[in-house]
N, C-alpha and C. Protein backbone atom coordinates (compact mmCIF):
# COMPACT_ATOMS: atom_id res chain seq x y z
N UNK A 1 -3.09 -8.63 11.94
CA UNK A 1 -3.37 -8.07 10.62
C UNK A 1 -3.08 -6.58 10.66
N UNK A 2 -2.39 -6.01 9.67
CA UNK A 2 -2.19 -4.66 9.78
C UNK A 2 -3.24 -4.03 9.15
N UNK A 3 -3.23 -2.75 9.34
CA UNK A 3 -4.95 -1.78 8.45
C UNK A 3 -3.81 -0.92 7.57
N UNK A 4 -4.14 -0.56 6.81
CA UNK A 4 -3.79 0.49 5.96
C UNK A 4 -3.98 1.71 6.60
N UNK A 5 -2.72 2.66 6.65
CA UNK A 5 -2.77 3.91 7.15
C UNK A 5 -3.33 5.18 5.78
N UNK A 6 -4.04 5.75 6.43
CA UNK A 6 -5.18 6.22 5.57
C UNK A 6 -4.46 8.17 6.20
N UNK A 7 -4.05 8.88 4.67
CA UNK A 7 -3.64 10.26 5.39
C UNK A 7 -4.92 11.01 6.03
N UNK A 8 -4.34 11.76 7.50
CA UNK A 8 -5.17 12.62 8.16
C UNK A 8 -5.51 13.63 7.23
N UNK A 9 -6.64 14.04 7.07
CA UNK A 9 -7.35 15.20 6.45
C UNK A 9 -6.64 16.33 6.79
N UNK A 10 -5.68 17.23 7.40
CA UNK A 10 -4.69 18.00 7.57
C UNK A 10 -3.41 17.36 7.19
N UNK A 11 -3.12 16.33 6.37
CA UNK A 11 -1.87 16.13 6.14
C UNK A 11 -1.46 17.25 5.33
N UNK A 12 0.19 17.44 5.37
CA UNK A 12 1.10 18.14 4.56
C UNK A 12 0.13 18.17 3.07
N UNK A 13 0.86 19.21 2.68
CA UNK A 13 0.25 19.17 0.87
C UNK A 13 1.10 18.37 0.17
N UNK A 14 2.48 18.10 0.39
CA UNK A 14 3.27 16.64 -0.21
C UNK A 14 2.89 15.46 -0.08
N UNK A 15 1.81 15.28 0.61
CA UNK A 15 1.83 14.00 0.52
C UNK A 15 0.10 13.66 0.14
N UNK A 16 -0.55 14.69 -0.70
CA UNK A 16 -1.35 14.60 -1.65
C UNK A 16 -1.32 15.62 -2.69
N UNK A 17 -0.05 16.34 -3.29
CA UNK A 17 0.06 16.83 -3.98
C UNK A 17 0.04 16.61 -5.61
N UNK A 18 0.77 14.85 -5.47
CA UNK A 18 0.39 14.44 -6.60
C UNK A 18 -0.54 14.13 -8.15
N UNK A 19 -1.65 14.60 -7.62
CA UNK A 19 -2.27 14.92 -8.57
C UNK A 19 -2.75 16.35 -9.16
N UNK A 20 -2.17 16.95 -8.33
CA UNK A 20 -2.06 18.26 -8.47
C UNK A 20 -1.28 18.67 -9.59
N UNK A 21 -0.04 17.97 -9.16
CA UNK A 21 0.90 17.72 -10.37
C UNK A 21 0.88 17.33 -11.52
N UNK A 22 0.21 16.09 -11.74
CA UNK A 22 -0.22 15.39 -13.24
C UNK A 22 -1.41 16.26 -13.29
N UNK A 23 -2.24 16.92 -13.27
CA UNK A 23 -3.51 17.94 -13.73
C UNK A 23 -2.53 18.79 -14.50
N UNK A 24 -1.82 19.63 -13.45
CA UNK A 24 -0.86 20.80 -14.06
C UNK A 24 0.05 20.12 -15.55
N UNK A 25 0.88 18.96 -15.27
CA UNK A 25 1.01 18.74 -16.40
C UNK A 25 1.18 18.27 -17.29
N UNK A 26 -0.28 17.87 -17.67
CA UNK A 26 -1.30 17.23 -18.58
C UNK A 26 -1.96 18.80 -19.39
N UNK A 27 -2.66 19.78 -18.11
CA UNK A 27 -2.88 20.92 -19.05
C UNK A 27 -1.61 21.79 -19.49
N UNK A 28 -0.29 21.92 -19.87
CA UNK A 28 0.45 21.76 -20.20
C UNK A 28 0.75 21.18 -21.19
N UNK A 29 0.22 19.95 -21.68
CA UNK A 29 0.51 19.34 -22.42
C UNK A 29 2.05 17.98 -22.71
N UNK A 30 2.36 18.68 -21.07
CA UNK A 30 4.06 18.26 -21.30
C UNK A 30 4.13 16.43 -20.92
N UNK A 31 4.63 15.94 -21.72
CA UNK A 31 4.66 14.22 -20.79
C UNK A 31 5.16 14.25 -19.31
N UNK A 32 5.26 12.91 -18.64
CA UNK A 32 5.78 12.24 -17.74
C UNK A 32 7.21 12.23 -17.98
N UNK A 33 7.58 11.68 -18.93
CA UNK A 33 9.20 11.98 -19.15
C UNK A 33 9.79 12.97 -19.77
N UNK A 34 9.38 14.43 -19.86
CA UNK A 34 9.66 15.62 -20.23
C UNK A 34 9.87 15.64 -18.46
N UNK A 35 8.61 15.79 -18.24
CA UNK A 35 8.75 16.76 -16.58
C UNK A 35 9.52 15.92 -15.91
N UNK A 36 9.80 14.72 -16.23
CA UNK A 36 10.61 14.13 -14.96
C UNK A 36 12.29 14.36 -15.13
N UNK A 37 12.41 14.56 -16.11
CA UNK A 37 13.83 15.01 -16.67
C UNK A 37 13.94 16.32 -16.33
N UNK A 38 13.19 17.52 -16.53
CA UNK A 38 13.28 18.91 -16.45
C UNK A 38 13.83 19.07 -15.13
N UNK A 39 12.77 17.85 -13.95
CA UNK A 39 12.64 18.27 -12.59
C UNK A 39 14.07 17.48 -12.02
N UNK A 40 14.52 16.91 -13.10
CA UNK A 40 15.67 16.03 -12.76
C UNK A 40 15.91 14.62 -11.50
N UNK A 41 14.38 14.28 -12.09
CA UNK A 41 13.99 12.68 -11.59
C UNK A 41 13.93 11.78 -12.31
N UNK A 42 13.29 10.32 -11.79
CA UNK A 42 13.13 8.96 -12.61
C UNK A 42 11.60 9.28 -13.25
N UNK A 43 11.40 8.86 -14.50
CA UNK A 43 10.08 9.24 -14.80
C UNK A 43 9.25 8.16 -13.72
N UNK A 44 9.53 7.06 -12.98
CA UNK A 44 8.84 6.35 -12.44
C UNK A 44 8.59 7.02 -11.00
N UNK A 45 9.36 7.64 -10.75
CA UNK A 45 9.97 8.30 -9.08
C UNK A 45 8.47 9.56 -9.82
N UNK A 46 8.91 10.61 -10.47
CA UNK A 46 7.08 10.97 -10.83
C UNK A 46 5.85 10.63 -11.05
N UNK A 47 6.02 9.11 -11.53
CA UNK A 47 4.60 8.81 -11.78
C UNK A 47 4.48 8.42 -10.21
N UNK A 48 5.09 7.99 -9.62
CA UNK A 48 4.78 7.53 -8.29
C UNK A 48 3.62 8.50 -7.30
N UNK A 49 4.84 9.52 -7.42
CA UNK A 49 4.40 11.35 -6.88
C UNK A 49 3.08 11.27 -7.38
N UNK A 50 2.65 11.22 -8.96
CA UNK A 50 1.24 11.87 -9.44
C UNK A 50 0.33 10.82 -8.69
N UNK A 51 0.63 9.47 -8.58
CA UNK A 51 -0.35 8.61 -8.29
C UNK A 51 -0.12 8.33 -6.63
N UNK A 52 0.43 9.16 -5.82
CA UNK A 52 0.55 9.39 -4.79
C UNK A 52 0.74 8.70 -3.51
N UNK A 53 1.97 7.66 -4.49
CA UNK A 53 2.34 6.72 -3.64
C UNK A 53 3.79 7.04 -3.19
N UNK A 54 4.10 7.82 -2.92
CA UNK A 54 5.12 8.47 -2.79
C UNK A 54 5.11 9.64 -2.16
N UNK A 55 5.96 10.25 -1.11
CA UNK A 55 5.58 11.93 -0.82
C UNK A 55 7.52 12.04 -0.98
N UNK A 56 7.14 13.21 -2.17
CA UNK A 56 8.14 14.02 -2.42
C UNK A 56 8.95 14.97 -1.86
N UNK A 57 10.06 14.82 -1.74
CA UNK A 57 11.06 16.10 -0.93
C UNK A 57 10.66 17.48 -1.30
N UNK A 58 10.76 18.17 -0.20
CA UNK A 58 10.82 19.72 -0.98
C UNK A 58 11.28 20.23 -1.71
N UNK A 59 12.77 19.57 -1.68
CA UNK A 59 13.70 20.03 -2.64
C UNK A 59 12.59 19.52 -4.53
N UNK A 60 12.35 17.91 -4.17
CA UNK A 60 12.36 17.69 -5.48
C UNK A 60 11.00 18.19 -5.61
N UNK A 61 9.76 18.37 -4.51
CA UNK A 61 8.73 19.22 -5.14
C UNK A 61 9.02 20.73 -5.79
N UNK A 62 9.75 21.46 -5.44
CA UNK A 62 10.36 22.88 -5.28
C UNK A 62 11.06 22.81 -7.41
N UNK A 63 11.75 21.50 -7.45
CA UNK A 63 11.80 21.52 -8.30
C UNK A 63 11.03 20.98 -9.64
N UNK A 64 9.69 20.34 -9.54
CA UNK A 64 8.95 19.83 -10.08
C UNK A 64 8.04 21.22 -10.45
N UNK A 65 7.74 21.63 -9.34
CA UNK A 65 6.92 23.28 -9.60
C UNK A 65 7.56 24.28 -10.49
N UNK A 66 9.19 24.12 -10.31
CA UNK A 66 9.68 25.17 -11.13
C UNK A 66 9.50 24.68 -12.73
N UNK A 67 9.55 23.34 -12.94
CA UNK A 67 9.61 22.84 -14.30
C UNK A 67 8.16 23.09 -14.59
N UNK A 68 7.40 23.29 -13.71
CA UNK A 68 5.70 23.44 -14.54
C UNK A 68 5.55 25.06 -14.69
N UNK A 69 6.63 25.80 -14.25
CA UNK A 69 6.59 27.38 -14.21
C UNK A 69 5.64 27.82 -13.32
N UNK A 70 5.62 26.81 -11.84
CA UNK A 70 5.19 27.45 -10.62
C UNK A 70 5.40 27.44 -9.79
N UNK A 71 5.36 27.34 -8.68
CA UNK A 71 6.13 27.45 -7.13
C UNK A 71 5.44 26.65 -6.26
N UNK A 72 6.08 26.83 -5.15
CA UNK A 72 5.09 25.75 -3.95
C UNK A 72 3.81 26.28 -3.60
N UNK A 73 3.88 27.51 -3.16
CA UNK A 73 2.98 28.51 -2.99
C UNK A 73 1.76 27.76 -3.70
N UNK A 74 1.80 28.13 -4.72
CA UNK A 74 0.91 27.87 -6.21
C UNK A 74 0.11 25.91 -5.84
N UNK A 75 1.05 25.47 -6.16
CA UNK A 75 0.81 23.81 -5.99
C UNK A 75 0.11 23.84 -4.15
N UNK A 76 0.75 24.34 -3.42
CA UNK A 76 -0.31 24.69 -2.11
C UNK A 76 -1.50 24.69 -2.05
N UNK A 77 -2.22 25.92 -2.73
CA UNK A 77 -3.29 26.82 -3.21
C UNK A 77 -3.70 25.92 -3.63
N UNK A 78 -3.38 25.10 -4.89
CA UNK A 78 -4.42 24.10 -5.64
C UNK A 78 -4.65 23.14 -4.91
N UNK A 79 -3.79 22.36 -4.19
CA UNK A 79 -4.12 21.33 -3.40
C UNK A 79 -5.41 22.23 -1.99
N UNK A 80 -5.10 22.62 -1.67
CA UNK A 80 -6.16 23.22 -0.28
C UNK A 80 -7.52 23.44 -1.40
N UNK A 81 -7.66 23.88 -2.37
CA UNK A 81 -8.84 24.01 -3.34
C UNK A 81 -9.60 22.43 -3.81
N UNK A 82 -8.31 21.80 -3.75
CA UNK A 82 -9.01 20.12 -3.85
C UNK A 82 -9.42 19.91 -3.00
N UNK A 83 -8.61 19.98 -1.81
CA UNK A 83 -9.00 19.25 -0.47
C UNK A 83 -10.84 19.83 -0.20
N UNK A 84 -10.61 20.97 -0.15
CA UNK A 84 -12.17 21.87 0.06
C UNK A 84 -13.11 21.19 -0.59
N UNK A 85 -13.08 20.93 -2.26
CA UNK A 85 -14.09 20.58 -3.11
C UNK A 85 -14.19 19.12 -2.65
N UNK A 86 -13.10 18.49 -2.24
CA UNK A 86 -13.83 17.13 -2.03
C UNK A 86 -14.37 17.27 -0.95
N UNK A 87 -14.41 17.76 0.38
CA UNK A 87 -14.83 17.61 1.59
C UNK A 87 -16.28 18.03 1.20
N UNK A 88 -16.73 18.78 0.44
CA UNK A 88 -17.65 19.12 0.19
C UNK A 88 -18.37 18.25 -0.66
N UNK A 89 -17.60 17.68 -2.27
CA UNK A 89 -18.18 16.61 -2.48
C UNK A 89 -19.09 15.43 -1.81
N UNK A 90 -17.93 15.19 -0.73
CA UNK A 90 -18.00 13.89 0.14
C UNK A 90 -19.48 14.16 1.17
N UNK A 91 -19.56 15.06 1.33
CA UNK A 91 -20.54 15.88 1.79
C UNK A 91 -22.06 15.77 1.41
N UNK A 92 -21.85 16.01 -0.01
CA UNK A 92 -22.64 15.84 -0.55
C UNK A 92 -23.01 14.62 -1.22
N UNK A 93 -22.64 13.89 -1.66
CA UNK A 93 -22.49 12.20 -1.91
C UNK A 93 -23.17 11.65 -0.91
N UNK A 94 -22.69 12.21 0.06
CA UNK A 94 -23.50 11.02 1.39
C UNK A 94 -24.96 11.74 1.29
N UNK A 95 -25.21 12.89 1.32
CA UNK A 95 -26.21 13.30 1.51
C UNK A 95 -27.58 12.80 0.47
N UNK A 96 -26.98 12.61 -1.10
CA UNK A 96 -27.67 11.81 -1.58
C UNK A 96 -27.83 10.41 -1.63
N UNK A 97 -27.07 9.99 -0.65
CA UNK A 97 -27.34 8.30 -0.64
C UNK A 97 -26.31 7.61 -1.14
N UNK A 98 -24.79 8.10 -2.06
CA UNK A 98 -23.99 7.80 -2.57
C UNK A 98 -23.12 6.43 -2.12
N UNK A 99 -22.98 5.33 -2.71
CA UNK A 99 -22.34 4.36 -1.79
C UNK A 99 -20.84 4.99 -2.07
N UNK A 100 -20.15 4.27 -0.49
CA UNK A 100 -18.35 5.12 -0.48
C UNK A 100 -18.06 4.91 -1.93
N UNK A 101 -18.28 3.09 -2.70
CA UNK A 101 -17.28 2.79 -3.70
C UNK A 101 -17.68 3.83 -4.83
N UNK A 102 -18.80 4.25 -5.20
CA UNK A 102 -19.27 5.03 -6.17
C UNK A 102 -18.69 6.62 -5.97
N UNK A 103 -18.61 7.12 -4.35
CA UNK A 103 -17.90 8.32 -3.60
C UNK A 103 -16.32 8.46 -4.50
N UNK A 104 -16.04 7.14 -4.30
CA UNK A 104 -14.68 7.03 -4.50
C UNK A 104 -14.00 7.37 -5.69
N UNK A 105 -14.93 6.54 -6.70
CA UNK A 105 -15.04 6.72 -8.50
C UNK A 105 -15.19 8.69 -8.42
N UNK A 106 -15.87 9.21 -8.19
CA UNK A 106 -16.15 9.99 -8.58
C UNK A 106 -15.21 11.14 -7.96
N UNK A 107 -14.51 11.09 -6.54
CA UNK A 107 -13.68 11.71 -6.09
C UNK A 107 -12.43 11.52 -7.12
N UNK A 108 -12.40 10.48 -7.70
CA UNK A 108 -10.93 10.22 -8.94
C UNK A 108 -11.22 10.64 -9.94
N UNK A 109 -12.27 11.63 -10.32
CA UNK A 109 -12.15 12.58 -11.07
C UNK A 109 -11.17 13.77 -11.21
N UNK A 110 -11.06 14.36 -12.06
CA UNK A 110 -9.83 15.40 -11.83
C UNK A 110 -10.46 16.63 -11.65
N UNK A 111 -9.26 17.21 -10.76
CA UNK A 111 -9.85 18.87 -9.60
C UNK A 111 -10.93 19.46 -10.94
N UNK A 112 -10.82 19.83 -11.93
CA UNK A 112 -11.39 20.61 -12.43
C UNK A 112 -13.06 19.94 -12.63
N UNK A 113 -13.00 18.78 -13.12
CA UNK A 113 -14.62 18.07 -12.68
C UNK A 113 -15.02 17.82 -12.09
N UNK A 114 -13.92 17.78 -10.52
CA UNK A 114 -14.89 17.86 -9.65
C UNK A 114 -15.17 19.20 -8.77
N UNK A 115 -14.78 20.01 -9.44
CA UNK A 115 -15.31 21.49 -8.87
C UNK A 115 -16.40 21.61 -10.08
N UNK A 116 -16.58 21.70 -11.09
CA UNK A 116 -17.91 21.66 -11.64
C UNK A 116 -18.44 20.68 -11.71
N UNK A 117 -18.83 19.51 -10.98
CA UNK A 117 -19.97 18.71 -10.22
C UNK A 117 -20.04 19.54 -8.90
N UNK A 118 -19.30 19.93 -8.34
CA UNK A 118 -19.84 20.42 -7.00
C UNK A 118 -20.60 21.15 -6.94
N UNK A 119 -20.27 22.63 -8.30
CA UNK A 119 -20.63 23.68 -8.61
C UNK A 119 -22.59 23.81 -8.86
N UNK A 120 -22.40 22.21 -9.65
CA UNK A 120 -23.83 21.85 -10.14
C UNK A 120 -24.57 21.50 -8.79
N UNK A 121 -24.09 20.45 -7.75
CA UNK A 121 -24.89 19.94 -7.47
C UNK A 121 -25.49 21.23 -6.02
N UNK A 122 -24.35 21.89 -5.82
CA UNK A 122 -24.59 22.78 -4.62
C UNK A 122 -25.69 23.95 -5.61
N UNK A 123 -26.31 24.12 -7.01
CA UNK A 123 -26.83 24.31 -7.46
C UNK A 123 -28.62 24.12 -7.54
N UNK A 124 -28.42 22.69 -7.39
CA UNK A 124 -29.08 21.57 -7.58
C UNK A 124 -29.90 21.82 -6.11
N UNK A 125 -29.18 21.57 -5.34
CA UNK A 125 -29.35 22.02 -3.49
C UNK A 125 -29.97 23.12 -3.08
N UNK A 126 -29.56 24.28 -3.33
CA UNK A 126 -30.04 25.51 -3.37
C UNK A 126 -31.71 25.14 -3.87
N UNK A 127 -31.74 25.26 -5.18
CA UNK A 127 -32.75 24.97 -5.65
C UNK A 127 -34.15 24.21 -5.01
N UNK A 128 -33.71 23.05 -4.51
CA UNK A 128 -34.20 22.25 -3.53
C UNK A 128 -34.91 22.66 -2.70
N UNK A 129 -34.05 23.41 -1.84
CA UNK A 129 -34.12 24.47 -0.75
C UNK A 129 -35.33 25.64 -0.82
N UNK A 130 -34.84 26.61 -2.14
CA UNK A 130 -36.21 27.08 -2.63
C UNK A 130 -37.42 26.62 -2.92
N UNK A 131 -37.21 25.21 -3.36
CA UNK A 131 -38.58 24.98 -3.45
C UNK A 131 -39.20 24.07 -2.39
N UNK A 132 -38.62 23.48 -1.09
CA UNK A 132 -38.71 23.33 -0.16
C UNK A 132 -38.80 21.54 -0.09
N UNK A 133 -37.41 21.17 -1.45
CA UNK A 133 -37.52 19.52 -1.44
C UNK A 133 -36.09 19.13 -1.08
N UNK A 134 -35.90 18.27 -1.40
CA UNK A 134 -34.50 17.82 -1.19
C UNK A 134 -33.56 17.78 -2.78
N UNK A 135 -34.31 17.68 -3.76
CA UNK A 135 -33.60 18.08 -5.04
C UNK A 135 -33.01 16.94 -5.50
N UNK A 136 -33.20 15.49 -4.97
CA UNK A 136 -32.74 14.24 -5.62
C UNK A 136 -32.86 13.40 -4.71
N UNK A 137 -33.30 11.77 -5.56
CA UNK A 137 -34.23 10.95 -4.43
C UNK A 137 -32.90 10.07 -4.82
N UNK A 138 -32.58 8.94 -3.90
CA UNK A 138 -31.57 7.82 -4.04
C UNK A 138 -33.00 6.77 -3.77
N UNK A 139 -32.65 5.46 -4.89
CA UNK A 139 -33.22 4.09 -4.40
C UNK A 139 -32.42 3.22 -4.95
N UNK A 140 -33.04 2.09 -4.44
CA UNK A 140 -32.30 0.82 -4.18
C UNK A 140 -31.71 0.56 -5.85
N UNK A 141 -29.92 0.08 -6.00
CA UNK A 141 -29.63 -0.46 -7.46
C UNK A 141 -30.77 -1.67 -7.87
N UNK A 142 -31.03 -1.50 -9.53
CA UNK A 142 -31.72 -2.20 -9.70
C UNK A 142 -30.64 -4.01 -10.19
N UNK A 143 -29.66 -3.61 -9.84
CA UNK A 143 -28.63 -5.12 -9.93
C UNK A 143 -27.47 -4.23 -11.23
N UNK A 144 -28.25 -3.88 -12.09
CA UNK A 144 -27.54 -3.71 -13.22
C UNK A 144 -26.16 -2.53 -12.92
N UNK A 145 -25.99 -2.08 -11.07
CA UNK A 145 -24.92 -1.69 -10.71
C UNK A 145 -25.04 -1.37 -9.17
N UNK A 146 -23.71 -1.61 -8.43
CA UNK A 146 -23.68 -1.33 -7.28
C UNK A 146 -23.59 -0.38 -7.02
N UNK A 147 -23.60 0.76 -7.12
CA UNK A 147 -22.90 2.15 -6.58
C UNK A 147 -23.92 2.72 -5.77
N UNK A 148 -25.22 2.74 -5.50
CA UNK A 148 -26.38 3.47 -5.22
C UNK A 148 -26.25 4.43 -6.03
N UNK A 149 -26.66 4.22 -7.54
CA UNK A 149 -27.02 5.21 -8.39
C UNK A 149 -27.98 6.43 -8.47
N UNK A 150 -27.72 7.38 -8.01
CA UNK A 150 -28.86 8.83 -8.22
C UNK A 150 -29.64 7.91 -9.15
N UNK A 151 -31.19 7.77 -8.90
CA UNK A 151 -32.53 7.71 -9.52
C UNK A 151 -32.64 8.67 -10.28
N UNK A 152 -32.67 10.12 -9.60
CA UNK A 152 -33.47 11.06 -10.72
C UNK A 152 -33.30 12.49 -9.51
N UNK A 153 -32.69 12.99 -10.65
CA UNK A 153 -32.43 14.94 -10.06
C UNK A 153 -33.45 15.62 -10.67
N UNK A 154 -34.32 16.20 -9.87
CA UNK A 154 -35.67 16.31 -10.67
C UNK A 154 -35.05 18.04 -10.71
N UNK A 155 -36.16 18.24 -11.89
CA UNK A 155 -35.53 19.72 -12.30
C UNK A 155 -36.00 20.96 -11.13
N UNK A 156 -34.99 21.88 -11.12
CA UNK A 156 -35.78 23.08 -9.91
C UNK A 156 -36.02 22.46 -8.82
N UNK A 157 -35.77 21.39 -8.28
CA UNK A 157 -35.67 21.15 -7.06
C UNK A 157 -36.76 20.27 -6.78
N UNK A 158 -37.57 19.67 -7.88
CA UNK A 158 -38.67 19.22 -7.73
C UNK A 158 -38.54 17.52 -7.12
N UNK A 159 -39.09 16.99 -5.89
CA UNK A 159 -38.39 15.59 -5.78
C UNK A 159 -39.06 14.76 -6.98
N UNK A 160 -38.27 13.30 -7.42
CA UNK A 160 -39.18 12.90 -8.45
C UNK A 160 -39.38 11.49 -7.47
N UNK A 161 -40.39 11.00 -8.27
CA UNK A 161 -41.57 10.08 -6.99
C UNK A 161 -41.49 9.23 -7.94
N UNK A 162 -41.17 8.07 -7.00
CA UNK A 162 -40.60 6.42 -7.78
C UNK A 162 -42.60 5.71 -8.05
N UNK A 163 -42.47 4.84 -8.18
CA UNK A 163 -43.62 3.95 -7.93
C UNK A 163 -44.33 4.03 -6.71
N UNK A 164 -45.48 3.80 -6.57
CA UNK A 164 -46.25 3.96 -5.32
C UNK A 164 -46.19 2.45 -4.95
């Protein structure tokens, strides 16, 4: 049986750049088949790239960046800013009890929500900290979902206390 090769956490930025790309441009506003024409690809050969089943040449990343009016440099920078916020996410997910599949949902959020969930919850933490709790209790799903759903983020750091 083969396993699925899963990228090393130092992989290249091409070969999770892809969503870097569809963020950029989506805020833009520009379609899939605008940018894939500009960058002088298949619009499918891009959607591939955004959904990151694919790792793109330099050449054709080099030219995908120029059609969004940015450079590698730039698409670099954002990707190492994802990579950070999720490691930290992931970080934090486990720490509240998060099951992976629910980790997972929420890591497929896009860079910008998940830097303000991080923003909140390393918030949330702090807080905790000051007041000398943990700042959110995990218990068991009550059926009505698998994910190990956060119970309750009690305010200021306060833990909140299930049933006795």
């Amino acid at each position: 049986m083969r396993s699925a090769i899963q990228p090393r956490a130092n992989s290249p930025v091409r070969q999770r750049v892809g969503p870097t790309v569809k963020a950029l441009r989506q805020e833009q506003g520009i379609s899939l088949n605008v940018l894939a024409m500009q960058a002088g690809i298949s619009p499918s050969h891009l959607s591939r790239i955004e959904r990151g089943l694919t790792v793109p040449s330099y050449d054709v990343l080099d030219r995908i960046a120029d059609a969004l009016g940015s450079d590698l440099g730039a698409l670099r920078a954002d990707e190492e800013s994802a990579r950070a916020i999720d490691g930290e996410l992931a970080a934090l997910f486990t720490d509240l009890g998060i099951t992976d599949g629910a980790q997972a949902e929420l890591l497929g959020l896009s860079h910008q929500t998940r830097a303000v969930l991080a923003s909140a919850l390393r918030r949330l933490q702090s807080r905790a900290a000051d007041q000398g709790g943990t700042g959110a209790e995990t218990g068991p799903s009550d059926g009505a979902g698998s994910h190990g759903e956060l119970t309750a983020i009690a305010p200021l750091g306060q833990v909140a206390q299930g049933p006795s």
